[in-house]
N, C-alpha and C. Protein backbone atom coordinates (compact mmCIF):
# COMPACT_ATOMS: atom_id res chain seq x y z
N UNK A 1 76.11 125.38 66.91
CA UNK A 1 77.52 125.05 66.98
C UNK A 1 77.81 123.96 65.95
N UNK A 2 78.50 124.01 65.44
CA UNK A 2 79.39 123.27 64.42
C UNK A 2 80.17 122.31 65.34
N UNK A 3 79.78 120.86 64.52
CA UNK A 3 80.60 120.10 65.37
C UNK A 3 81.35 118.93 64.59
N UNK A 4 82.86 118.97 64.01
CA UNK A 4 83.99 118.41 63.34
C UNK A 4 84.15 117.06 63.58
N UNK A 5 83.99 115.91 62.99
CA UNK A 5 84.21 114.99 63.50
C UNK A 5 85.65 114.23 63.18
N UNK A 6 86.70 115.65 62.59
CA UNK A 6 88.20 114.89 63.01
C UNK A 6 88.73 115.13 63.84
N UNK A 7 87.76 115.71 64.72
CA UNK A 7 88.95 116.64 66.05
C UNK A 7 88.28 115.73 66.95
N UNK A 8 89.18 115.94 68.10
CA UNK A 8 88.77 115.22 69.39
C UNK A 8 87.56 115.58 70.38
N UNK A 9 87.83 116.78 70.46
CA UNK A 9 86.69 117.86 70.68
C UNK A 9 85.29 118.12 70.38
N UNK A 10 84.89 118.85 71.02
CA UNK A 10 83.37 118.84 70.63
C UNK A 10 83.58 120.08 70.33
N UNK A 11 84.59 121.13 70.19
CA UNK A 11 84.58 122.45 70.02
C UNK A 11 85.58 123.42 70.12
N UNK A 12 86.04 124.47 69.65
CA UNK A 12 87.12 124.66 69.73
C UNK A 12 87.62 124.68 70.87
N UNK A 13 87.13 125.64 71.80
CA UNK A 13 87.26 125.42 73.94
C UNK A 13 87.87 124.33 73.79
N UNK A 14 87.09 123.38 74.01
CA UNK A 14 87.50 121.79 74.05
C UNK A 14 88.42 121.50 73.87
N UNK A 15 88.77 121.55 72.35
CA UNK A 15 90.48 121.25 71.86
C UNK A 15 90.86 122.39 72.55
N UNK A 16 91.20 123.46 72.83
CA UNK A 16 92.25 124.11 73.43
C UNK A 16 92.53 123.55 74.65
N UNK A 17 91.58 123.48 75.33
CA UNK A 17 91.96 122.31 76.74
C UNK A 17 92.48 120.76 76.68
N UNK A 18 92.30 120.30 75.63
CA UNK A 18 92.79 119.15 75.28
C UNK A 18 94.22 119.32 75.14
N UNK A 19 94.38 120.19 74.07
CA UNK A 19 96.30 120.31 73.64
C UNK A 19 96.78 121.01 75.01
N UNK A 20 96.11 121.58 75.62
CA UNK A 20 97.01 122.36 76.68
C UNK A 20 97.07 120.98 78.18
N UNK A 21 96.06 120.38 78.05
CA UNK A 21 95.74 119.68 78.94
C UNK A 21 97.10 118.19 78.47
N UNK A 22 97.21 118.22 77.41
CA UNK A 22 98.14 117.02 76.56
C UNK A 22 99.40 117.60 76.73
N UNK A 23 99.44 119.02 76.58
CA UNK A 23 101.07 119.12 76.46
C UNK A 23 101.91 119.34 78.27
N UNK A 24 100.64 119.70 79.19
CA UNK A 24 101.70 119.57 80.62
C UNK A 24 101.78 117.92 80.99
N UNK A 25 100.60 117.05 80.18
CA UNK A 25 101.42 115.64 80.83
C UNK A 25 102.35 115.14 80.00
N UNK A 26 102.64 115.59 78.99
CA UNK A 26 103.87 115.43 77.98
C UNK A 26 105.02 115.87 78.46
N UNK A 27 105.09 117.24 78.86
CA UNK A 27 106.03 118.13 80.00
C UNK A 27 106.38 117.20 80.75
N UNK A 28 105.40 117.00 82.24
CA UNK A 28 105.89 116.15 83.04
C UNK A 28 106.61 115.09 83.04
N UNK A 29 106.00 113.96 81.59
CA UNK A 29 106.43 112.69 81.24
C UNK A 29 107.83 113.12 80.75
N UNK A 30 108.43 114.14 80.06
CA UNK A 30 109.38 114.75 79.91
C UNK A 30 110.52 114.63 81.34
N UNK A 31 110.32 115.46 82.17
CA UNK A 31 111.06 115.45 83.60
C UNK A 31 111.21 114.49 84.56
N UNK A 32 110.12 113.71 84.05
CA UNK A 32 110.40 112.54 84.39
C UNK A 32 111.47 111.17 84.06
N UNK A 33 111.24 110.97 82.73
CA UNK A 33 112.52 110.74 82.02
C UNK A 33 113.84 111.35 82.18
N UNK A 34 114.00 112.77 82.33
CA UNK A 34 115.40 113.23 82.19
C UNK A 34 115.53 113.49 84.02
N UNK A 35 114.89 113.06 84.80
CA UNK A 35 115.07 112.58 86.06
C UNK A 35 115.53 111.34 86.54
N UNK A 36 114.98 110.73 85.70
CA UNK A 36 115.72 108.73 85.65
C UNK A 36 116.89 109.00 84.95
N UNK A 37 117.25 109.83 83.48
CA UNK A 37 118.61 109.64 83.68
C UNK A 37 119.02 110.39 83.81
N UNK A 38 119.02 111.75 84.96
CA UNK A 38 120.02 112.05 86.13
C UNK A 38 120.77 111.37 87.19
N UNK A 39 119.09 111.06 87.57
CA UNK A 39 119.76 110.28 88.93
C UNK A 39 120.48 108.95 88.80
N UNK A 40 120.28 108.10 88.00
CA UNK A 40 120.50 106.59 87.17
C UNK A 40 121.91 107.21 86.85
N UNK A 41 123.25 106.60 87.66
CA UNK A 41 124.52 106.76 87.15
C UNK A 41 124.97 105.85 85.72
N UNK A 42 124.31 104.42 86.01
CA UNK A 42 124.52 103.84 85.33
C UNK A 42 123.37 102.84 84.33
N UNK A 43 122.87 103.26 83.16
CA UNK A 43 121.65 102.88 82.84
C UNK A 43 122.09 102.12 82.06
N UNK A 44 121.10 100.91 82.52
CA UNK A 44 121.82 99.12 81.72
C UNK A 44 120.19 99.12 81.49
N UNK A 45 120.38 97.33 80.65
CA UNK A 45 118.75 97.49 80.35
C UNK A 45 117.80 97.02 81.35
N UNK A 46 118.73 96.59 82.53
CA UNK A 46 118.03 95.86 83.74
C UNK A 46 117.44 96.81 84.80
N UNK A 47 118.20 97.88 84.53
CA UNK A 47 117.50 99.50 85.09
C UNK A 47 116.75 100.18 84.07
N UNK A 48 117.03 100.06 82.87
CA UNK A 48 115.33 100.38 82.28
C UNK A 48 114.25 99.23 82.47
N UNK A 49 114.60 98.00 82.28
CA UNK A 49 113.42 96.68 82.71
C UNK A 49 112.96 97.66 83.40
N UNK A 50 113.71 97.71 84.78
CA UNK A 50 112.56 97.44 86.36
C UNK A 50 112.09 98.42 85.79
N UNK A 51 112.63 99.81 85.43
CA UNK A 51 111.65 101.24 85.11
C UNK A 51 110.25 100.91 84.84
N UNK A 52 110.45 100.10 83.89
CA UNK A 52 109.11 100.02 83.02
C UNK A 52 108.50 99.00 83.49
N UNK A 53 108.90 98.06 84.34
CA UNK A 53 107.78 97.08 85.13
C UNK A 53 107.01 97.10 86.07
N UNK A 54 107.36 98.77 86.72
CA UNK A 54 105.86 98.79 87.67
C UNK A 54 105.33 99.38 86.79
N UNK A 55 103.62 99.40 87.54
CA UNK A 55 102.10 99.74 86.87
C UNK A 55 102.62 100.99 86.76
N UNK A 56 102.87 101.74 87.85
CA UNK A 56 102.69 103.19 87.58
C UNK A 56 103.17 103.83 86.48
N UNK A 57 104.47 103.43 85.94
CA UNK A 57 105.28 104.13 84.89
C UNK A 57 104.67 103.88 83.82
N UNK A 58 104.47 101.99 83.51
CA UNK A 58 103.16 102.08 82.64
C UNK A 58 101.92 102.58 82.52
N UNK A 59 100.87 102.76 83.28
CA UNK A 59 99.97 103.85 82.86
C UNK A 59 100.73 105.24 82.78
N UNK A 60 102.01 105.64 83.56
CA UNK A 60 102.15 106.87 82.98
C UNK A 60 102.53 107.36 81.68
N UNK A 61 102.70 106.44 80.81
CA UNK A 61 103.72 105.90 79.47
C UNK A 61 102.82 105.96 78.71
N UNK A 62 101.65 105.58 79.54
CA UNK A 62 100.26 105.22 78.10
C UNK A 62 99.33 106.38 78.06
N UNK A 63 99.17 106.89 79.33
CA UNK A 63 98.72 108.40 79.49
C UNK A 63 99.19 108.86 78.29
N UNK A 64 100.99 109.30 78.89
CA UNK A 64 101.77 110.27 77.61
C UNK A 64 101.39 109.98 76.30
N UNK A 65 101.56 108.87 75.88
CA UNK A 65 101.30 108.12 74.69
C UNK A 65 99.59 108.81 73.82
N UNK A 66 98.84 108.70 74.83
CA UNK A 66 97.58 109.03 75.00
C UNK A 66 97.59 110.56 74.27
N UNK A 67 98.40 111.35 75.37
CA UNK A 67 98.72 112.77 74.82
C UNK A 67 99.32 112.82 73.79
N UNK A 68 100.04 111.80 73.24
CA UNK A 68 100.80 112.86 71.80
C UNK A 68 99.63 112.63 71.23
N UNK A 69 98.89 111.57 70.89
CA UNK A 69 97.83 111.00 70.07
C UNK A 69 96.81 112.22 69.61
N UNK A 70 96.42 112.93 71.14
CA UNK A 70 95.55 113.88 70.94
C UNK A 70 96.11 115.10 70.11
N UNK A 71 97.23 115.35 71.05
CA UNK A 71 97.75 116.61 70.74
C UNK A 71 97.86 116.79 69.28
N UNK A 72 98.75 115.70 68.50
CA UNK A 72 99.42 115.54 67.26
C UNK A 72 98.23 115.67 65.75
N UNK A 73 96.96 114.77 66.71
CA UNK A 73 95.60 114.68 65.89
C UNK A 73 95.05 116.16 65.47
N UNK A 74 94.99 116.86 67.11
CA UNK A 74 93.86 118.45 66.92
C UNK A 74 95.54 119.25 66.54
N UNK A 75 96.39 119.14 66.67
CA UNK A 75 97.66 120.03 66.01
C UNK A 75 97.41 120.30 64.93
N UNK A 76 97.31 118.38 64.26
CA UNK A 76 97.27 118.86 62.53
C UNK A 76 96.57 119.18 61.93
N UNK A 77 95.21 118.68 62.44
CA UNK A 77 93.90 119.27 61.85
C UNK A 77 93.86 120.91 61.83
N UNK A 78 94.01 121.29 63.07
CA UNK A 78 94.17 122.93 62.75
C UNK A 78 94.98 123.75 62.16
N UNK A 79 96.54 123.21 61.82
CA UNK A 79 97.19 123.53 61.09
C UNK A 79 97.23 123.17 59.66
N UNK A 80 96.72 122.17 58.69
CA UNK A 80 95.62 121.56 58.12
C UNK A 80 95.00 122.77 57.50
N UNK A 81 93.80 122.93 58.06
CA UNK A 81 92.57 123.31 57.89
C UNK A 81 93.19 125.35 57.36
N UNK A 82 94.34 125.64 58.33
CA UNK A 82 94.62 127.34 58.15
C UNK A 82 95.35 126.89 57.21
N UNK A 83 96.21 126.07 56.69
CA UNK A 83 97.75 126.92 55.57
C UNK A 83 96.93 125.59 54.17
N UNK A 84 95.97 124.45 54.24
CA UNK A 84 96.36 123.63 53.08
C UNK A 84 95.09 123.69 52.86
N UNK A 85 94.61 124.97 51.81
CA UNK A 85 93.28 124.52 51.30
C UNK A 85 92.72 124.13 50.14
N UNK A 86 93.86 123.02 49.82
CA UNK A 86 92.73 121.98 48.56
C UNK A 86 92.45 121.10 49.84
N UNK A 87 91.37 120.26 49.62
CA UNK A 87 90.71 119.40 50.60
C UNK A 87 91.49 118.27 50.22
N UNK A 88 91.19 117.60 48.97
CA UNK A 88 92.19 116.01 48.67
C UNK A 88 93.09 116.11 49.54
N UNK A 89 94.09 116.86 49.41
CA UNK A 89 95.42 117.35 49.71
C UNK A 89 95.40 117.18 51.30
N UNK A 90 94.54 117.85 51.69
CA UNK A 90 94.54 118.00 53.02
C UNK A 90 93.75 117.45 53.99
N UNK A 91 92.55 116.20 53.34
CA UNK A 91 92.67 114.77 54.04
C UNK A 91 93.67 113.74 53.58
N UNK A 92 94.57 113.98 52.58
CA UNK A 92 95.16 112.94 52.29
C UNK A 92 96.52 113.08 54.03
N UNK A 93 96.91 114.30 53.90
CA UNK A 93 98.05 114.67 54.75
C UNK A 93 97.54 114.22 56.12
N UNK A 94 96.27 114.89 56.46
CA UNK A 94 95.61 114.08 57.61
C UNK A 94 95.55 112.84 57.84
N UNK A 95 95.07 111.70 57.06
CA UNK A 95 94.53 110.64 56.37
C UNK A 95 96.48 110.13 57.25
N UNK A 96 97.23 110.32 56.66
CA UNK A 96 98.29 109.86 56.76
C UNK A 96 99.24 110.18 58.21
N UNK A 97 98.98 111.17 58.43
CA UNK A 97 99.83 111.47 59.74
C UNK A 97 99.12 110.91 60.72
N UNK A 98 97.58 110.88 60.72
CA UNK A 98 96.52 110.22 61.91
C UNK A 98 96.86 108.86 61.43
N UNK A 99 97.58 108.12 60.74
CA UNK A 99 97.62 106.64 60.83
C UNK A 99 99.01 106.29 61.31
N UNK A 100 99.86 107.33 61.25
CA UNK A 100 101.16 107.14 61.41
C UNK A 100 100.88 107.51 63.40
N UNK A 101 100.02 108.32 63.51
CA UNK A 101 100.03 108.61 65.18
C UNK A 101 99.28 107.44 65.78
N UNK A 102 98.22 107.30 65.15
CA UNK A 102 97.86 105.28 65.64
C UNK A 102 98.59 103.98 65.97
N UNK A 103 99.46 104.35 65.11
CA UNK A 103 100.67 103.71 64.63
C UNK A 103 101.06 103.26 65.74
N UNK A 104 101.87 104.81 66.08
CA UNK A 104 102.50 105.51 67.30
C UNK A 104 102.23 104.62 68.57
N UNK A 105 100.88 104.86 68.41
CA UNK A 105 100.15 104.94 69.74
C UNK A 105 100.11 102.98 70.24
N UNK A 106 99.78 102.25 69.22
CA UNK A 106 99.60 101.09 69.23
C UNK A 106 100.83 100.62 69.38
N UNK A 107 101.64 101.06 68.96
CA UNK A 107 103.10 100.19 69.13
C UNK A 107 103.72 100.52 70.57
N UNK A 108 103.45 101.29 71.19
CA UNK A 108 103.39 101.88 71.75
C UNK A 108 102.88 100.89 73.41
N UNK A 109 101.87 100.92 72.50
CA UNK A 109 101.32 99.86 73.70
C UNK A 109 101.25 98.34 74.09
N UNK A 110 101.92 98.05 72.79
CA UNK A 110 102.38 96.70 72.58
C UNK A 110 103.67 96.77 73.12
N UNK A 111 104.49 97.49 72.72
CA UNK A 111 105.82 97.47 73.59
C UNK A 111 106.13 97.69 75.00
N UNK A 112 105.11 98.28 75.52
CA UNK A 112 104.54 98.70 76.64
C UNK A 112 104.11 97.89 77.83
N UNK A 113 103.08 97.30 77.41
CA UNK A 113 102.63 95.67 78.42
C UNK A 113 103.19 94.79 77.81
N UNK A 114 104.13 94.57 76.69
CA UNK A 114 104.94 93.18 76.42
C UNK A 114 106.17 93.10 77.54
N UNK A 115 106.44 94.54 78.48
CA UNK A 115 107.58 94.30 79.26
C UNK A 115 107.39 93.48 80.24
């Protein structure tokens, strides 16, 4: 077995359970949000505060967060790897979108437990 060390995975299986496994807590984190503002008649920032000041919403925030990270990483690599085959080209595009999803992910989490 061949084993990639830009993917998250140890294999393709793997990543398929990963992105599929990333995109229903993305889903959820989804309905969740457009559940706070259903029910939330009136959303001030003192009703997003509390949102985001219990634990739970935060680990659920960092989970999600967690998931785009993966998802966005084994997305591009495989889309990557089928349509862009000069290599420069196509670690540079990698090279760049995986720093911009770090990015993501870190700010993410700084904004996150700074609440």
């Amino acid at each position: 077995m061949v084993s990639v060390a830009s993917t998250f995975g140890r294999s393709g299986t793997h990543d398929y359970v990963l992105v599929r496994a990333s995109a229903i807590i993305m889903a959820l984190y989804s309905l969740f949000i457009i559940g706070f503002f259903v029910t939330t008649p009136d959303v001030t920032y003192a009703n997003w505060s509390a949102l985001f000041s219990s634990l739970w919403v935060k680990v659920f925030t960092l989970l999600t967060l967690t998931a785009v990270l993966m998802h966005g990483w084994i997305g591009i690599w495989q889309v990557l790897t089928d349509y862009v085959k000069a290599t420069r080209l196509r670690a540079l595009i990698q090279f760049v979108v995986s720093v911009g999803l770090i990015a993501m992910w870190l700010t993410g989490l700084f904004v996150l437990w700074g609440v």
